[in-house]
PDB file of N, CA and C in Angstrom:
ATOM      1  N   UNK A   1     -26.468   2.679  38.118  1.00  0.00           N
ATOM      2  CA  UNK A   1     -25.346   2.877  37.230  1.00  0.00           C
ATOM      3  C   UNK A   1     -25.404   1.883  36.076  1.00  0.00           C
ATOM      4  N   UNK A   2     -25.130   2.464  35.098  1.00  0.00           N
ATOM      5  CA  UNK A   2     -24.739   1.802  33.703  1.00  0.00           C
ATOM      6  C   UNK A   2     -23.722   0.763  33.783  1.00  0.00           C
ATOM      7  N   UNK A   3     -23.799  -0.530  33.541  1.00  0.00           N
ATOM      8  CA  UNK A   3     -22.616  -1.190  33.287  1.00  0.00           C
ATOM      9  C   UNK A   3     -22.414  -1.180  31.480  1.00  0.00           C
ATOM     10  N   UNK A   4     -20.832  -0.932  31.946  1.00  0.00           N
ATOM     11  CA  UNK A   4     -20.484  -0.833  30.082  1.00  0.00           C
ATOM     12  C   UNK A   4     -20.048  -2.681  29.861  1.00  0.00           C
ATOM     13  N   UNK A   5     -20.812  -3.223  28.794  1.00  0.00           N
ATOM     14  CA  UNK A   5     -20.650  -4.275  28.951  1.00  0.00           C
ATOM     15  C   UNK A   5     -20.437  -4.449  27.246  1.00  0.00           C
ATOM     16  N   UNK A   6     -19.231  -5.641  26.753  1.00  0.00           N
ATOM     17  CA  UNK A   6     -19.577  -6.127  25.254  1.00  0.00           C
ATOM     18  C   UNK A   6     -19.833  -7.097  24.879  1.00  0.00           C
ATOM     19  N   UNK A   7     -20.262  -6.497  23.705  1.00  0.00           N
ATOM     20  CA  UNK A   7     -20.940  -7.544  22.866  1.00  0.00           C
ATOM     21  C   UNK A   7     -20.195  -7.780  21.773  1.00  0.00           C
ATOM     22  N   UNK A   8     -19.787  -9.287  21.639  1.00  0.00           N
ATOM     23  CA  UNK A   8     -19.299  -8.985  20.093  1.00  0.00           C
ATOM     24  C   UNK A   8     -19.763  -9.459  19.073  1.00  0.00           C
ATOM     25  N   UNK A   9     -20.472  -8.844  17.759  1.00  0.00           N
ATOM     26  CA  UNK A   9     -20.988  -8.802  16.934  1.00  0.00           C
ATOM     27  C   UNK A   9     -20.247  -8.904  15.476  1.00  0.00           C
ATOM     28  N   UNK A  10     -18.599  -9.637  15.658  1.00  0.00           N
ATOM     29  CA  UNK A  10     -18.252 -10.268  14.428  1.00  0.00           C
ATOM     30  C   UNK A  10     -17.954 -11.453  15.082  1.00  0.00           C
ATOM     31  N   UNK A  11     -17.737 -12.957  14.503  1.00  0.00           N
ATOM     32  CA  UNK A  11     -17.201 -14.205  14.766  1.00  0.00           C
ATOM     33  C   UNK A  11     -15.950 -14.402  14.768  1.00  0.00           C
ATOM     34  N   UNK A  12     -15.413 -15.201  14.864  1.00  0.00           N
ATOM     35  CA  UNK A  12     -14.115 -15.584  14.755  1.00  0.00           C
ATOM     36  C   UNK A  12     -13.608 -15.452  13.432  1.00  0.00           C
ATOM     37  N   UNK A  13     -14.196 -15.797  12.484  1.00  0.00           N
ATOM     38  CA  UNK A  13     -14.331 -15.989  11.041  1.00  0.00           C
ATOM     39  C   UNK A  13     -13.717 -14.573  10.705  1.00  0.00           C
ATOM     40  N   UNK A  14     -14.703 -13.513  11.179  1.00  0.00           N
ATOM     41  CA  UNK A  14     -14.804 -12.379  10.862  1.00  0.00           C
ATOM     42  C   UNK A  14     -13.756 -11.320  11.189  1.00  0.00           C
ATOM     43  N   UNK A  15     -13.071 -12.071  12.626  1.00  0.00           N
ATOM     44  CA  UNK A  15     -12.284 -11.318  13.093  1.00  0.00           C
ATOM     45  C   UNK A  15     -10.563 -11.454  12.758  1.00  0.00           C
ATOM     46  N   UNK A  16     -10.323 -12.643  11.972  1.00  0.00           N
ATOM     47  CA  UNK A  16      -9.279 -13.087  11.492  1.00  0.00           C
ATOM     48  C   UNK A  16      -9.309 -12.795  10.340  1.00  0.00           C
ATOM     49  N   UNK A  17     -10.924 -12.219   9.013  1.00  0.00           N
ATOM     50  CA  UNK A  17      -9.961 -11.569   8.217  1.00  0.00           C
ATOM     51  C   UNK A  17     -10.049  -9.991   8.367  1.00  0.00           C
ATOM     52  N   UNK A  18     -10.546  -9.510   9.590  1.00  0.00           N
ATOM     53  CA  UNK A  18     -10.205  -7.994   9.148  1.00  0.00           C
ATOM     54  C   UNK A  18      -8.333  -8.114  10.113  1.00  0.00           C
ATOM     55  N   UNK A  19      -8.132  -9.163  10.971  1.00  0.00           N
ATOM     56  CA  UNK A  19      -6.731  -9.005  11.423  1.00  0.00           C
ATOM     57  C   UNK A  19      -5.842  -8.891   9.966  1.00  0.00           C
ATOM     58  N   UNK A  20      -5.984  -9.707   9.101  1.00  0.00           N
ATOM     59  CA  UNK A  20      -5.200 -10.087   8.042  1.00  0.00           C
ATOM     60  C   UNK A  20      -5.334  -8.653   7.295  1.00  0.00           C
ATOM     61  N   UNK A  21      -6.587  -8.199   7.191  1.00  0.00           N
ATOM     62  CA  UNK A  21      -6.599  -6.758   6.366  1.00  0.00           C
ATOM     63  C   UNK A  21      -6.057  -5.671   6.819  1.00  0.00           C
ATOM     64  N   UNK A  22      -5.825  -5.832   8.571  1.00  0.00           N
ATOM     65  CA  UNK A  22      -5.183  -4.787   9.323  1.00  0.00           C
ATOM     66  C   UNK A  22      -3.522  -5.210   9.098  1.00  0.00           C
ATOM     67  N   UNK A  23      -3.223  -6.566   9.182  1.00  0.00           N
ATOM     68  CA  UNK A  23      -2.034  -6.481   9.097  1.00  0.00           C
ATOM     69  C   UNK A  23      -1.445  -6.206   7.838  1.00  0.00           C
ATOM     70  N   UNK A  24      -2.357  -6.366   6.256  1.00  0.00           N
ATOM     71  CA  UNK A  24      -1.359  -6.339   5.181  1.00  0.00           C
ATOM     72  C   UNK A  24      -1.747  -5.038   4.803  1.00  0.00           C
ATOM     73  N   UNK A  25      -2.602  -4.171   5.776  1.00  0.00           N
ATOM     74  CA  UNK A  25      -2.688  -2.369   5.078  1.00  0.00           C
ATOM     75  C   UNK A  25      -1.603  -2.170   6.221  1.00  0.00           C
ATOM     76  N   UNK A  26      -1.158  -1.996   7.278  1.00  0.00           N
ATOM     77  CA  UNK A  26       0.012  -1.974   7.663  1.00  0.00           C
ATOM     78  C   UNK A  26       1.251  -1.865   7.204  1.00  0.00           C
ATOM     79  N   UNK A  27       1.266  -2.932   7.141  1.00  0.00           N
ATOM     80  CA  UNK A  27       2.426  -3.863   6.043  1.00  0.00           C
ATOM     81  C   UNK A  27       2.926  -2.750   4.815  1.00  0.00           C
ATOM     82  N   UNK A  28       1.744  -2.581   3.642  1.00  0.00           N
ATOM     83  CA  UNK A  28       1.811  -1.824   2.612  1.00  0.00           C
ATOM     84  C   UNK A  28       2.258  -0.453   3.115  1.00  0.00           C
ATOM     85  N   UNK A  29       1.413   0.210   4.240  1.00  0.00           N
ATOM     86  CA  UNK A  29       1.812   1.334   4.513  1.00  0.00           C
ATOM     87  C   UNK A  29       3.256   1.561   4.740  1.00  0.00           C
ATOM     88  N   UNK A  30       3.839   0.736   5.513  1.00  0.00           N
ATOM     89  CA  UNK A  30       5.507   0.903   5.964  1.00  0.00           C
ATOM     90  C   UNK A  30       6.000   0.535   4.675  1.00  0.00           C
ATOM     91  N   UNK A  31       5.628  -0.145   3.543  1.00  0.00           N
ATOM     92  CA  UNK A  31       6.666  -0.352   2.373  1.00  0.00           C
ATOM     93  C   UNK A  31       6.569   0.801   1.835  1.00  0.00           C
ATOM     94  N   UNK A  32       5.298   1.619   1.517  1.00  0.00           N
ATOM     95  CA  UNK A  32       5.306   2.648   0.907  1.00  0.00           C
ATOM     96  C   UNK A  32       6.023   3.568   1.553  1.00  0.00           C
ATOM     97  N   UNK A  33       6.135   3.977   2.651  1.00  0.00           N
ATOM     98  CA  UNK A  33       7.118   4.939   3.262  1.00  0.00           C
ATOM     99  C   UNK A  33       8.127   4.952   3.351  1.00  0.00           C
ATOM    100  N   UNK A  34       8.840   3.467   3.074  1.00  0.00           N
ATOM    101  CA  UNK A  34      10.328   3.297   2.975  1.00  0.00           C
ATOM    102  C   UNK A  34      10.433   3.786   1.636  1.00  0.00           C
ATOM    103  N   UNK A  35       9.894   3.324   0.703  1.00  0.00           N
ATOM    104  CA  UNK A  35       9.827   3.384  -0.998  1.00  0.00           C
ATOM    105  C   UNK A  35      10.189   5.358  -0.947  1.00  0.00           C
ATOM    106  N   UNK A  36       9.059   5.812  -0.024  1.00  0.00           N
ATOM    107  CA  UNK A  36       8.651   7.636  -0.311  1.00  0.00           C
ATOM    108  C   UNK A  36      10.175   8.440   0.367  1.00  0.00           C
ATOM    109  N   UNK A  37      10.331   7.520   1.409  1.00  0.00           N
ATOM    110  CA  UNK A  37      11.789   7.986   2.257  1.00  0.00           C
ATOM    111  C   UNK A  37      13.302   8.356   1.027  1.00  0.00           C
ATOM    112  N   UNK A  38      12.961   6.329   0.423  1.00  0.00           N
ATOM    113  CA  UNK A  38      14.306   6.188  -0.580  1.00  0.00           C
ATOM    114  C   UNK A  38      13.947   7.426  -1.906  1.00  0.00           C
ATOM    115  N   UNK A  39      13.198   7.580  -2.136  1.00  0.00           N
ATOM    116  CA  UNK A  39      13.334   8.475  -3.278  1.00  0.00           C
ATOM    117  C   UNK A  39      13.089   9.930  -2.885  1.00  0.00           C
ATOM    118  N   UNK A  40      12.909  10.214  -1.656  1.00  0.00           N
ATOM    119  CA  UNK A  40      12.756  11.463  -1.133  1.00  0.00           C
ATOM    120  C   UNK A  40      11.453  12.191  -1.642  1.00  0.00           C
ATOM    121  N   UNK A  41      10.424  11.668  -1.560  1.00  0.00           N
ATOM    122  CA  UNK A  41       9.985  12.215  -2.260  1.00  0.00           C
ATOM    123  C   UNK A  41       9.292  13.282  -0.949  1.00  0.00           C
ATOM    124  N   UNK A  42       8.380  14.572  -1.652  1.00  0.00           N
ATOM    125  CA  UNK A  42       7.797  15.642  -0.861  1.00  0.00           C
ATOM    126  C   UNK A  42       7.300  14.915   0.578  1.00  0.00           C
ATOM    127  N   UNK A  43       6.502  15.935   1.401  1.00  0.00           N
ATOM    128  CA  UNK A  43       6.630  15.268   2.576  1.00  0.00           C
ATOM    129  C   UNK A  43       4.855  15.168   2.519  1.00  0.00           C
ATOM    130  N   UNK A  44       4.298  16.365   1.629  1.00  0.00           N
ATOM    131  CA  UNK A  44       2.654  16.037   1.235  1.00  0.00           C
ATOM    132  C   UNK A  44       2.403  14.011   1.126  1.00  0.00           C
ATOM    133  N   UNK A  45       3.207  13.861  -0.078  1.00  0.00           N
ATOM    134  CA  UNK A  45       3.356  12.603  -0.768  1.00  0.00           C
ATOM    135  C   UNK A  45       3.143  11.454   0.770  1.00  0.00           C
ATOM    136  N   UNK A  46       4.056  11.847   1.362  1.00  0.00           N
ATOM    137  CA  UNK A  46       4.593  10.800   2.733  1.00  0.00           C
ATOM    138  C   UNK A  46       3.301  10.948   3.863  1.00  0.00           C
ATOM    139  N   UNK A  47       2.919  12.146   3.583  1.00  0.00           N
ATOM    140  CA  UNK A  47       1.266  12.133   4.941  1.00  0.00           C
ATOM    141  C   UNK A  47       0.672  11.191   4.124  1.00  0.00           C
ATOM    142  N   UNK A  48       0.505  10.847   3.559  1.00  0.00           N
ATOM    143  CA  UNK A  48      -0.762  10.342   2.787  1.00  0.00           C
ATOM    144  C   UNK A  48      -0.398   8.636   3.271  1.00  0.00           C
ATOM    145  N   UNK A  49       0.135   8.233   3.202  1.00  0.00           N
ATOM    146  CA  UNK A  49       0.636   7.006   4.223  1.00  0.00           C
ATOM    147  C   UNK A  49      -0.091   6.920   5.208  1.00  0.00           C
ATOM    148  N   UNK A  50      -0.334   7.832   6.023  1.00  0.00           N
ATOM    149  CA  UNK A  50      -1.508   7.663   6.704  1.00  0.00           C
ATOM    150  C   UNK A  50      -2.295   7.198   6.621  1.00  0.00           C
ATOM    151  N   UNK A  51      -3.499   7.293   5.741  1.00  0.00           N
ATOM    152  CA  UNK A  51      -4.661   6.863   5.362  1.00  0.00           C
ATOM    153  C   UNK A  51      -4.360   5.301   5.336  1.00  0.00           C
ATOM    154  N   UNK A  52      -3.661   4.430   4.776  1.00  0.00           N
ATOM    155  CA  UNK A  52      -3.753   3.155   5.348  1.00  0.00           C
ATOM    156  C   UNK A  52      -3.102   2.620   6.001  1.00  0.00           C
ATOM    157  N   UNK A  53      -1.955   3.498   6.614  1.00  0.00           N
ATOM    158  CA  UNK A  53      -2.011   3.170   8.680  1.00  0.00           C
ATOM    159  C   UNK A  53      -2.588   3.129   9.524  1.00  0.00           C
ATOM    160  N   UNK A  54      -3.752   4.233   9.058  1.00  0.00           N
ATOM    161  CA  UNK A  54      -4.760   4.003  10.081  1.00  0.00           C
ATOM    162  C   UNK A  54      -5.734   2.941   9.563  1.00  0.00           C
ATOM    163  N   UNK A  55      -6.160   2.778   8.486  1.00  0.00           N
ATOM    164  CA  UNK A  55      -7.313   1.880   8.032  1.00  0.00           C
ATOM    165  C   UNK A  55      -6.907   0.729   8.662  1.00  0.00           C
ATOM    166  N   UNK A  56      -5.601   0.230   8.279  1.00  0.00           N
ATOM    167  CA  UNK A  56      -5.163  -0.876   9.088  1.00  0.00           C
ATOM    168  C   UNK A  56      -4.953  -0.676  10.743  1.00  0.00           C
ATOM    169  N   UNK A  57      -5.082   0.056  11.144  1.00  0.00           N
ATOM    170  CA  UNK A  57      -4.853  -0.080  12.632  1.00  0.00           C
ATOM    171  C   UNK A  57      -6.587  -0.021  13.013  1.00  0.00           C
ATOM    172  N   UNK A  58      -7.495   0.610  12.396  1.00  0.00           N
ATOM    173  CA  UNK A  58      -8.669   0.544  12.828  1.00  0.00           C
ATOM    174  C   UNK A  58      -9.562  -1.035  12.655  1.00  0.00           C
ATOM    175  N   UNK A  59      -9.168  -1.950  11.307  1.00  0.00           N
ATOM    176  CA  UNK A  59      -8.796  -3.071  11.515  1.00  0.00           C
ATOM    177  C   UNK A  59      -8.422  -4.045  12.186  1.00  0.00           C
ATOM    178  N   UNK A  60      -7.241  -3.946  12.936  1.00  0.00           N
ATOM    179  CA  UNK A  60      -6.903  -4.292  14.134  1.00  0.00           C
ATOM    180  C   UNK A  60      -7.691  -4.018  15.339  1.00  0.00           C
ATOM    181  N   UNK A  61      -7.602  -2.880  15.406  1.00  0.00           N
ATOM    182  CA  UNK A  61      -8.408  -2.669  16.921  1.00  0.00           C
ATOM    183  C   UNK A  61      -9.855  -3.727  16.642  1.00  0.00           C
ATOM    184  N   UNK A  62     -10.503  -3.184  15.509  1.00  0.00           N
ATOM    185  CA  UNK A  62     -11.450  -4.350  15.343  1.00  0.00           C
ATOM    186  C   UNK A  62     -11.909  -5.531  15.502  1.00  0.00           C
ATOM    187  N   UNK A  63     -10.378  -6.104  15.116  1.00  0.00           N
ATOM    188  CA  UNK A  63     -10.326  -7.243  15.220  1.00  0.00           C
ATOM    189  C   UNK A  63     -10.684  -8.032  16.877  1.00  0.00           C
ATOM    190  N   UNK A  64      -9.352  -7.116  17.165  1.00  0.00           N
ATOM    191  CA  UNK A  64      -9.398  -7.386  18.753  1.00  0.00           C
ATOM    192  C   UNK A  64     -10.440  -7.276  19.807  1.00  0.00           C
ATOM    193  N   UNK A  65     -11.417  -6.477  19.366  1.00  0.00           N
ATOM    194  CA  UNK A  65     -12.791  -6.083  20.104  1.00  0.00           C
ATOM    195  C   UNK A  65     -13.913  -6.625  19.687  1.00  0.00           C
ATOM    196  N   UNK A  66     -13.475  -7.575  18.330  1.00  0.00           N
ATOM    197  CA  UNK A  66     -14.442  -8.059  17.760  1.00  0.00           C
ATOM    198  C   UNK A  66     -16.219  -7.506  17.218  1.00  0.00           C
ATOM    199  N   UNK A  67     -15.548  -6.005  16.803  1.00  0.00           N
ATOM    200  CA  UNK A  67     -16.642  -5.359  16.289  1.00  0.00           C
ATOM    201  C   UNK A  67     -16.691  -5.468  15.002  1.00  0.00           C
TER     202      UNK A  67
END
């Protein structure tokens, strides 16, 4: 049997600034959605928030796994 084993292949260095990049695309994402909420704008407009909720959460996970 295979053991699933890791490796981590960013440093510490590395992993504190993609945390910081996960936390301030986060960050941006929820301001922008409050901003898209207050002015109502379409709901097309408001998916698109997505794209750096996730960038920042894939960031994070990153961070944490140190890939």
């Amino acid at each position: 049997m295979a053991t699933n084993q890791h490796v981590a292949n960013v440093g510490e260095r590395g992993a504190r600034r993609r945390r910081r990049a996960g936390i301030l695309l986060c960050t941006l994402a929820a301001a922008a959605l409050i901003v898209l909420l207050v002015v109502d704008a379409p709901s097309w407009c408001r998916l698109l928030v997505g794209v750096p909720a996730g960038l920042g959460a894939a960031e994070l996970l990153q961070a944490r796994e140190k890939t």
